[in-house]
C-alpha atoms as a PDB file:
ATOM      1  CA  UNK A   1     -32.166   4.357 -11.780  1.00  0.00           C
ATOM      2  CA  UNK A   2     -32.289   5.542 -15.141  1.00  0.00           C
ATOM      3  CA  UNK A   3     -28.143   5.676 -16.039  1.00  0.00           C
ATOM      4  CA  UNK A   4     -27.168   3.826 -18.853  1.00  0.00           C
ATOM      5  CA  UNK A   5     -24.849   0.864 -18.043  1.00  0.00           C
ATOM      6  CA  UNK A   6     -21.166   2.461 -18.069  1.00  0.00           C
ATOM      7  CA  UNK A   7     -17.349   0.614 -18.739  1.00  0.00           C
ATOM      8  CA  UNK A   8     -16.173   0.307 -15.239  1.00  0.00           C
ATOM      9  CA  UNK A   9     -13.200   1.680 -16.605  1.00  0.00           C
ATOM     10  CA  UNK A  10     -14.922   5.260 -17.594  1.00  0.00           C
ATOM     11  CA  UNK A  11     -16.029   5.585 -13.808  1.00  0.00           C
ATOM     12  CA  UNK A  12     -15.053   9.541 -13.918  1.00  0.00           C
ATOM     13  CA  UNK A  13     -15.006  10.928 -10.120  1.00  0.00           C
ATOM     14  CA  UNK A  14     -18.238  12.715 -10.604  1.00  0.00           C
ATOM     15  CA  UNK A  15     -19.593   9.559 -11.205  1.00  0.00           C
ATOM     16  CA  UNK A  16     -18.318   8.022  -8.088  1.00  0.00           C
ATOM     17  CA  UNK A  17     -19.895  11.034  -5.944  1.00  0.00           C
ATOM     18  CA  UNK A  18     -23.499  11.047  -7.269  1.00  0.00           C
ATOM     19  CA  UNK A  19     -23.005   7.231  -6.793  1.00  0.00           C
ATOM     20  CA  UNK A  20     -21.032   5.461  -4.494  1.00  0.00           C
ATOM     21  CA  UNK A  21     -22.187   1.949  -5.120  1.00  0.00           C
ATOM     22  CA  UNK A  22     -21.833   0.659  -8.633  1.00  0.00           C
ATOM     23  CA  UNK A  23     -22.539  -3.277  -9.306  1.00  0.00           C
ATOM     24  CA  UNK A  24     -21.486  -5.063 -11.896  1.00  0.00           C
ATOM     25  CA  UNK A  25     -23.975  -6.013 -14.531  1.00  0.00           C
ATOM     26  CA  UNK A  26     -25.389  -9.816 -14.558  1.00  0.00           C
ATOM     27  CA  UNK A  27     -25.233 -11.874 -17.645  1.00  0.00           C
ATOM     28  CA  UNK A  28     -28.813 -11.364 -18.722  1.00  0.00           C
ATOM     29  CA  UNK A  29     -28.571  -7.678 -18.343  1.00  0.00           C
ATOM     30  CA  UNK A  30     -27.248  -5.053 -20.657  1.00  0.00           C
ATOM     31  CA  UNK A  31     -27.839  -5.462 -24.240  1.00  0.00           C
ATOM     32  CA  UNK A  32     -25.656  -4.943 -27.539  1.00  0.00           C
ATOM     33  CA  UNK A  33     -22.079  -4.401 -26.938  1.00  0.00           C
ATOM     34  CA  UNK A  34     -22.192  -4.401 -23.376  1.00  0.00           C
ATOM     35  CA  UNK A  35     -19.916  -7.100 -21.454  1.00  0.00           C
ATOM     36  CA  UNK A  36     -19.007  -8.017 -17.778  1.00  0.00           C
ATOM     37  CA  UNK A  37     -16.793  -5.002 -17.272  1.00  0.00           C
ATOM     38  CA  UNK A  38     -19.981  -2.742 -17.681  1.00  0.00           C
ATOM     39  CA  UNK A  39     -21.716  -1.447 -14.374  1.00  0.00           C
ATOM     40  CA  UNK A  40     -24.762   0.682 -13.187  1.00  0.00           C
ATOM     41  CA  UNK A  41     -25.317   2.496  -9.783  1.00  0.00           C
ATOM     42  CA  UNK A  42     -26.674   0.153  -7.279  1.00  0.00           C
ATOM     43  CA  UNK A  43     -29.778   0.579  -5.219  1.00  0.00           C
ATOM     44  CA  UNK A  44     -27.444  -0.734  -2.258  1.00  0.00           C
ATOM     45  CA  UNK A  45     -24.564  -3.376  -1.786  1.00  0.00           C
ATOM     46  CA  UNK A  46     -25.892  -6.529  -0.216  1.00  0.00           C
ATOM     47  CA  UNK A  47     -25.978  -7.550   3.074  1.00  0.00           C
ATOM     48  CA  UNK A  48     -23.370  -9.714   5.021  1.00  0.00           C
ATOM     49  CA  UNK A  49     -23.569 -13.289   3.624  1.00  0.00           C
ATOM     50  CA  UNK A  50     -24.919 -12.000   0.554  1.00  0.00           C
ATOM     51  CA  UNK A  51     -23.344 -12.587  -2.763  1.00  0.00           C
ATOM     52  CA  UNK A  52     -22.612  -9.614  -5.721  1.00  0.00           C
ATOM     53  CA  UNK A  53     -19.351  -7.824  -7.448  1.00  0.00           C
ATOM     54  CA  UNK A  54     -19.744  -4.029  -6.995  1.00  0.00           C
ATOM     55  CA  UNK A  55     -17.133  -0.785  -7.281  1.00  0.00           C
ATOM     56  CA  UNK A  56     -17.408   1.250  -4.327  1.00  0.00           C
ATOM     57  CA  UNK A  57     -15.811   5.206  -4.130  1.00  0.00           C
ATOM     58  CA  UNK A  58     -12.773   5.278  -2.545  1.00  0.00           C
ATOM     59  CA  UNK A  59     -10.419   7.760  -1.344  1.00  0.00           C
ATOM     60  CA  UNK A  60      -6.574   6.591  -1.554  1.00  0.00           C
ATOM     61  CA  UNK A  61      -3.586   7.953   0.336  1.00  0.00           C
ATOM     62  CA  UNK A  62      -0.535   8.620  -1.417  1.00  0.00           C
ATOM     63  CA  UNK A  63       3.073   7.958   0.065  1.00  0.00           C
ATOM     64  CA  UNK A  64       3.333  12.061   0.382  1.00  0.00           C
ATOM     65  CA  UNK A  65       0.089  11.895   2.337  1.00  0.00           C
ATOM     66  CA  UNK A  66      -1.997  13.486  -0.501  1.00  0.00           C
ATOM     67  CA  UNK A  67      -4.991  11.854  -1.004  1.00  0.00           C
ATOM     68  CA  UNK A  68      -7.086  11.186  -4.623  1.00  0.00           C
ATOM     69  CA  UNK A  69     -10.334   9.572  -5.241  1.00  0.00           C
ATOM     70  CA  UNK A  70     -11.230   6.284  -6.850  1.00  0.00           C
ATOM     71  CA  UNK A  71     -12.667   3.441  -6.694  1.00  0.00           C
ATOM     72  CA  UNK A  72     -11.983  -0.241  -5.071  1.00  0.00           C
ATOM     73  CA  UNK A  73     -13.747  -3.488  -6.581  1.00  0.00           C
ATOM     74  CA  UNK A  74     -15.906  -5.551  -3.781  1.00  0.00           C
ATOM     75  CA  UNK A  75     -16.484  -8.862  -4.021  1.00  0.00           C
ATOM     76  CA  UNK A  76     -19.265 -10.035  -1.458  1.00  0.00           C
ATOM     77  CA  UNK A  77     -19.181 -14.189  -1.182  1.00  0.00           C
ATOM     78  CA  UNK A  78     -21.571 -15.211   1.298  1.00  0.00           C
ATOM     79  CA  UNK A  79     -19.309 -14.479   4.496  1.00  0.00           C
ATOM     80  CA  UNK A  80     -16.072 -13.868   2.083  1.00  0.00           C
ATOM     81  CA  UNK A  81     -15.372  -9.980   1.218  1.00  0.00           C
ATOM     82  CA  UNK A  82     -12.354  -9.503  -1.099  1.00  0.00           C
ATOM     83  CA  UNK A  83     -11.537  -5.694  -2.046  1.00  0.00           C
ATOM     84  CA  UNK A  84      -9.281  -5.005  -4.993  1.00  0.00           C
ATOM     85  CA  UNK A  85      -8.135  -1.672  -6.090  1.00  0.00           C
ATOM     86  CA  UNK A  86      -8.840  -0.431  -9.254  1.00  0.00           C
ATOM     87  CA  UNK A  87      -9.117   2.943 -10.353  1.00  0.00           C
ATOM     88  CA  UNK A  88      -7.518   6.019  -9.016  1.00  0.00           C
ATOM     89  CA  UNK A  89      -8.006   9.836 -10.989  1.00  0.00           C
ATOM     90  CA  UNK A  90      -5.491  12.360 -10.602  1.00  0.00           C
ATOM     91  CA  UNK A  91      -6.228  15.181 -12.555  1.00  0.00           C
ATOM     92  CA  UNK A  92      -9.018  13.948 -14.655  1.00  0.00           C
ATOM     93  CA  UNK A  93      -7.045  10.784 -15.326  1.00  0.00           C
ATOM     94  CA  UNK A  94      -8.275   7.595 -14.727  1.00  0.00           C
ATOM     95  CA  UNK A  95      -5.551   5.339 -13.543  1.00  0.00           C
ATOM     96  CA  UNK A  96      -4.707   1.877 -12.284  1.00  0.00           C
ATOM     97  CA  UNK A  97      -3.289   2.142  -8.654  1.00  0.00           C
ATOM     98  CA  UNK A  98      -1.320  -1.606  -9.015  1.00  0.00           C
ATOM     99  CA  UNK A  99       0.308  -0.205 -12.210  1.00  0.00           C
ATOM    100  CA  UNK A 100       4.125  -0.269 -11.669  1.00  0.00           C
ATOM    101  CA  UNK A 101       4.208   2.801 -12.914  1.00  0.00           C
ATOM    102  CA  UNK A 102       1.513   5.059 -11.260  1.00  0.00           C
ATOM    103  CA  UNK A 103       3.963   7.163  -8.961  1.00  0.00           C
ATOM    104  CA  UNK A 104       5.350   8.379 -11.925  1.00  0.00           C
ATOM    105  CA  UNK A 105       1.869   9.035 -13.579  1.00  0.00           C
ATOM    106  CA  UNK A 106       0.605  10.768 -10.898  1.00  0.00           C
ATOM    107  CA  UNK A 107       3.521  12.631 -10.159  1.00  0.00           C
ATOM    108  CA  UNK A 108       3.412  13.775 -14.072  1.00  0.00           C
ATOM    109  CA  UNK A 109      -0.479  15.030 -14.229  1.00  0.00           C
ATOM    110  CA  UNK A 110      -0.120  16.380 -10.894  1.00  0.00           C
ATOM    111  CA  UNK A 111       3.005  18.204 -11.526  1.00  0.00           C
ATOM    112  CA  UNK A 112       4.126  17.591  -8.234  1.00  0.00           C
ATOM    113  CA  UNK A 113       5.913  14.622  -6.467  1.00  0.00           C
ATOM    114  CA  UNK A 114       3.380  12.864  -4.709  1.00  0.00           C
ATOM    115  CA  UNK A 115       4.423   8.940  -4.542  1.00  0.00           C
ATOM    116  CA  UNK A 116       2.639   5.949  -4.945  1.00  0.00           C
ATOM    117  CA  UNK A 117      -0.738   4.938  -3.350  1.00  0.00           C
ATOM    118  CA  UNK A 118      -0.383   3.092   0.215  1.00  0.00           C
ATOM    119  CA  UNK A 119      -3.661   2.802   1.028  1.00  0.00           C
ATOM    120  CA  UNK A 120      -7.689   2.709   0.434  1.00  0.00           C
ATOM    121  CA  UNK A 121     -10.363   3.544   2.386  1.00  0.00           C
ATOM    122  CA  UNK A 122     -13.750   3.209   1.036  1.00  0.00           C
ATOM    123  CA  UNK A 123     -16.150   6.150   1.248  1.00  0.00           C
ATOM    124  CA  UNK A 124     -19.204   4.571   2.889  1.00  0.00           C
ATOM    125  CA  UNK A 125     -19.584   2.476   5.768  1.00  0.00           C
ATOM    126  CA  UNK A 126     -20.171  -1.497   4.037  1.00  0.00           C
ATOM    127  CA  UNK A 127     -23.584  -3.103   6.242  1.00  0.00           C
ATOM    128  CA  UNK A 128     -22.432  -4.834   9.478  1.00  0.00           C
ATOM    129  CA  UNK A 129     -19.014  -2.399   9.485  1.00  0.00           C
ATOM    130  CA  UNK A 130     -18.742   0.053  11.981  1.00  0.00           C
ATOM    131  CA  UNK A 131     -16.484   2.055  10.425  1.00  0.00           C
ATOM    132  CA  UNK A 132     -15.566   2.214   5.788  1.00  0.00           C
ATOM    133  CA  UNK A 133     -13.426  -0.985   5.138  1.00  0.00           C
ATOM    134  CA  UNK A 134      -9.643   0.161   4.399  1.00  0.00           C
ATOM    135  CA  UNK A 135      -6.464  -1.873   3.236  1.00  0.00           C
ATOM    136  CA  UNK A 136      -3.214  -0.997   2.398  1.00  0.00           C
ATOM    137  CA  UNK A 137      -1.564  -1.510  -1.226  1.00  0.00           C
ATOM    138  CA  UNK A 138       1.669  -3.068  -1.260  1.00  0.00           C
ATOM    139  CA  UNK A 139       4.326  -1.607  -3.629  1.00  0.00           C
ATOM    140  CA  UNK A 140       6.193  -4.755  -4.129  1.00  0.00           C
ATOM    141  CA  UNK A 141       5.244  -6.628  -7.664  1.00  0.00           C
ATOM    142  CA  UNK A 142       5.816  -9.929  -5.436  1.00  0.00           C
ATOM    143  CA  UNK A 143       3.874  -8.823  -2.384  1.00  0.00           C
ATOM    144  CA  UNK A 144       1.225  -7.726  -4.838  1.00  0.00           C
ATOM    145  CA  UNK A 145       1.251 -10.855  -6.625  1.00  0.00           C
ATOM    146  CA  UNK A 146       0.550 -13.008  -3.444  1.00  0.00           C
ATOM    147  CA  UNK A 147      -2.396 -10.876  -1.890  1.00  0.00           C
ATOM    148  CA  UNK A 148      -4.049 -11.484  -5.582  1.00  0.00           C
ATOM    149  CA  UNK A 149      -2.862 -15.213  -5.117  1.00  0.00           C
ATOM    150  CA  UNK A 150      -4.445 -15.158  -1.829  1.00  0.00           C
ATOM    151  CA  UNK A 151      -7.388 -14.029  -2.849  1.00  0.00           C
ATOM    152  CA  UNK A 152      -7.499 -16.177  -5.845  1.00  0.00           C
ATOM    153  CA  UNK A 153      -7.301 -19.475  -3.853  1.00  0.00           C
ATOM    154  CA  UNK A 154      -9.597 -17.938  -1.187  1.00  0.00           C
ATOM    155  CA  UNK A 155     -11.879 -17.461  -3.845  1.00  0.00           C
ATOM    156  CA  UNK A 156     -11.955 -20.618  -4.975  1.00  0.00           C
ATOM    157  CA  UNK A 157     -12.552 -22.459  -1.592  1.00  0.00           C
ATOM    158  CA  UNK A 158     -16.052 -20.043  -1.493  1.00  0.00           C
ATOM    159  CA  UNK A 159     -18.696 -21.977  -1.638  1.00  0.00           C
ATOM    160  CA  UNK A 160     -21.379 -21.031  -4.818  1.00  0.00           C
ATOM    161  CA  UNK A 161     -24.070 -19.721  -4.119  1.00  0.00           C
ATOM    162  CA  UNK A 162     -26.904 -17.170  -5.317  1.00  0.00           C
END
Protein backbone atom coordinates (compact mmCIF):
# COMPACT_ATOMS: atom_id res chain seq x y z
CA UNK A 1 0.00 0.00 0.00
CA UNK A 2 1.27 3.18 -0.98
CA UNK A 3 -0.20 5.59 2.19
CA UNK A 4 2.23 7.40 3.94
CA UNK A 5 2.63 6.33 7.61
CA UNK A 6 -0.11 8.51 9.58
CA UNK A 7 -0.27 9.71 13.69
CA UNK A 8 -2.68 7.22 14.99
CA UNK A 9 -4.15 10.10 16.46
CA UNK A 10 -5.13 11.83 12.88
CA UNK A 11 -7.08 8.50 11.99
CA UNK A 12 -10.07 10.74 10.37
CA UNK A 13 -13.26 8.33 9.76
CA UNK A 14 -12.65 8.26 6.09
CA UNK A 15 -9.59 6.79 6.88
CA UNK A 16 -11.01 4.10 8.98
CA UNK A 17 -13.54 3.11 6.02
CA UNK A 18 -11.09 2.77 3.08
CA UNK A 19 -9.09 0.87 5.80
CA UNK A 20 -10.20 -1.00 8.55
CA UNK A 21 -6.98 -2.52 9.73
CA UNK A 22 -4.21 -0.14 10.61
CA UNK A 23 -0.90 -1.64 12.39
CA UNK A 24 1.33 0.05 14.18
CA UNK A 25 4.67 0.77 12.64
CA UNK A 26 7.85 -1.47 13.81
CA UNK A 27 10.96 0.15 15.02
CA UNK A 28 12.92 -0.16 11.82
CA UNK A 29 10.16 1.28 9.80
CA UNK A 30 9.19 4.84 9.15
CA UNK A 31 11.86 7.30 8.75
CA UNK A 32 12.46 11.04 10.00
CA UNK A 33 10.09 12.20 12.55
CA UNK A 34 8.03 9.30 12.64
CA UNK A 35 7.61 7.43 16.18
CA UNK A 36 5.62 4.42 17.64
CA UNK A 37 2.31 6.23 17.60
CA UNK A 38 2.54 6.33 13.68
CA UNK A 39 0.52 3.57 11.69
CA UNK A 40 -0.17 2.38 8.04
CA UNK A 41 -3.13 0.24 6.67
CA UNK A 42 -2.44 -3.35 7.13
CA UNK A 43 -2.51 -6.03 4.51
CA UNK A 44 -4.48 -8.08 7.31
CA UNK A 45 -4.35 -8.52 11.22
CA UNK A 46 -2.59 -11.72 12.15
CA UNK A 47 -3.83 -14.85 12.86
CA UNK A 48 -4.77 -16.37 16.34
CA UNK A 49 -1.49 -16.92 18.27
CA UNK A 50 0.10 -14.41 16.27
CA UNK A 51 1.73 -11.39 17.71
CA UNK A 52 1.19 -7.39 16.34
CA UNK A 53 -0.48 -3.93 17.77
CA UNK A 54 -3.06 -2.74 15.19
CA UNK A 55 -6.24 -0.04 15.29
CA UNK A 56 -9.21 -1.60 13.99
CA UNK A 57 -12.67 0.64 12.88
CA UNK A 58 -15.06 0.59 15.33
CA UNK A 59 -18.50 1.66 15.76
CA UNK A 60 -19.38 2.81 19.52
CA UNK A 61 -22.78 3.07 21.16
CA UNK A 62 -23.60 5.97 23.10
CA UNK A 63 -25.71 5.89 26.44
CA UNK A 64 -28.72 7.58 24.19
CA UNK A 65 -28.27 4.67 21.81
CA UNK A 66 -26.67 6.84 19.04
CA UNK A 67 -23.91 5.34 17.62
CA UNK A 68 -20.35 7.13 16.18
CA UNK A 69 -17.42 5.63 14.54
CA UNK A 70 -13.89 5.10 15.73
CA UNK A 71 -11.44 3.14 16.32
CA UNK A 72 -10.29 0.45 19.17
CA UNK A 73 -6.44 -0.48 19.65
CA UNK A 74 -5.75 -4.50 19.32
CA UNK A 75 -3.15 -6.02 20.85
CA UNK A 76 -2.62 -9.70 19.47
CA UNK A 77 -0.08 -11.75 22.06
CA UNK A 78 0.23 -15.14 20.91
CA UNK A 79 -3.20 -16.49 22.42
CA UNK A 80 -3.67 -13.01 24.51
CA UNK A 81 -6.04 -10.30 22.67
CA UNK A 82 -6.38 -7.04 24.67
CA UNK A 83 -8.70 -4.25 22.97
CA UNK A 84 -8.45 -0.69 24.20
CA UNK A 85 -10.53 2.13 23.04
CA UNK A 86 -9.14 4.96 21.57
CA UNK A 87 -10.58 7.24 19.26
CA UNK A 88 -14.14 8.17 18.74
CA UNK A 89 -15.26 11.28 15.94
CA UNK A 90 -18.32 13.09 16.44
CA UNK A 91 -18.68 15.63 14.05
CA UNK A 92 -15.33 15.67 12.47
CA UNK A 93 -13.76 15.57 15.92
CA UNK A 94 -11.44 13.17 16.89
CA UNK A 95 -11.92 12.28 20.48
CA UNK A 96 -10.78 10.04 23.31
CA UNK A 97 -13.76 7.80 24.46
CA UNK A 98 -11.99 7.18 28.27
CA UNK A 99 -11.77 11.01 28.56
CA UNK A 100 -13.82 12.04 31.66
CA UNK A 101 -15.14 14.45 29.81
CA UNK A 102 -16.36 13.08 26.38
CA UNK A 103 -20.24 13.14 27.18
CA UNK A 104 -19.93 16.61 27.40
CA UNK A 105 -17.77 16.87 24.15
CA UNK A 106 -19.92 15.00 22.23
CA UNK A 107 -22.93 16.38 23.46
CA UNK A 108 -21.31 19.99 22.49
CA UNK A 109 -20.25 19.16 18.63
CA UNK A 110 -23.28 17.23 18.26
CA UNK A 111 -25.55 19.78 19.62
CA UNK A 112 -27.62 17.29 21.04
CA UNK A 113 -27.54 15.24 24.35
CA UNK A 114 -26.25 12.05 23.48
CA UNK A 115 -24.25 10.57 26.69
CA UNK A 116 -21.21 8.85 27.06
CA UNK A 117 -19.93 5.79 25.07
CA UNK A 118 -20.99 2.24 26.64
CA UNK A 119 -19.77 0.17 24.25
CA UNK A 120 -17.49 -0.97 21.08
CA UNK A 121 -17.96 -3.21 18.54
CA UNK A 122 -15.37 -3.60 15.98
CA UNK A 123 -16.32 -3.39 12.31
CA UNK A 124 -14.84 -6.62 10.92
CA UNK A 125 -14.99 -10.02 12.02
CA UNK A 126 -11.08 -10.64 13.87
CA UNK A 127 -9.75 -14.47 12.24
CA UNK A 128 -11.06 -17.39 14.36
CA UNK A 129 -14.25 -14.97 15.61
CA UNK A 130 -17.47 -15.77 14.47
CA UNK A 131 -18.91 -12.73 14.98
CA UNK A 132 -16.69 -8.58 15.38
CA UNK A 133 -15.19 -8.65 18.98
CA UNK A 134 -17.26 -6.06 21.26
CA UNK A 135 -16.70 -4.80 24.96
CA UNK A 136 -18.29 -2.46 26.97
CA UNK A 137 -16.56 0.87 28.41
CA UNK A 138 -17.01 1.46 31.92
CA UNK A 139 -17.80 5.06 33.03
CA UNK A 140 -16.29 4.78 36.39
CA UNK A 141 -12.52 6.41 36.59
CA UNK A 142 -11.94 3.37 39.16
CA UNK A 143 -13.58 0.65 37.10
CA UNK A 144 -11.62 2.08 34.20
CA UNK A 145 -8.51 2.12 36.02
CA UNK A 146 -8.65 -1.68 36.93
CA UNK A 147 -9.61 -3.12 33.38
CA UNK A 148 -6.26 -1.08 32.24
CA UNK A 149 -4.63 -2.66 35.46
CA UNK A 150 -5.88 -5.89 34.34
CA UNK A 151 -4.66 -5.72 31.26
CA UNK A 152 -1.41 -4.32 32.32
CA UNK A 153 -0.51 -7.32 34.57
CA UNK A 154 -2.05 -9.67 31.95
CA UNK A 155 0.27 -8.22 29.71
CA UNK A 156 3.06 -8.75 31.50
CA UNK A 157 2.54 -12.53 32.31
CA UNK A 158 2.51 -12.90 28.07
CA UNK A 159 5.09 -14.68 27.13
CA UNK A 160 7.60 -12.76 24.27
CA UNK A 161 7.57 -13.78 21.37
CA UNK A 162 7.91 -12.79 17.52
Amino acid sequence: MSLSPVPVHTLTTENLRRFAVWRYLHDDEGGEGTDESFVTPADEVPPAGGYGSFVVAATYLLHGGDELPGAVQFDQLGSKRQFTPILIHAAGQCLDPLASDVAARISRLQNAPGGPPVRWTLDITLPGDRAPASGRIYRSRVLQALALLVQLVSLFFTPRGR
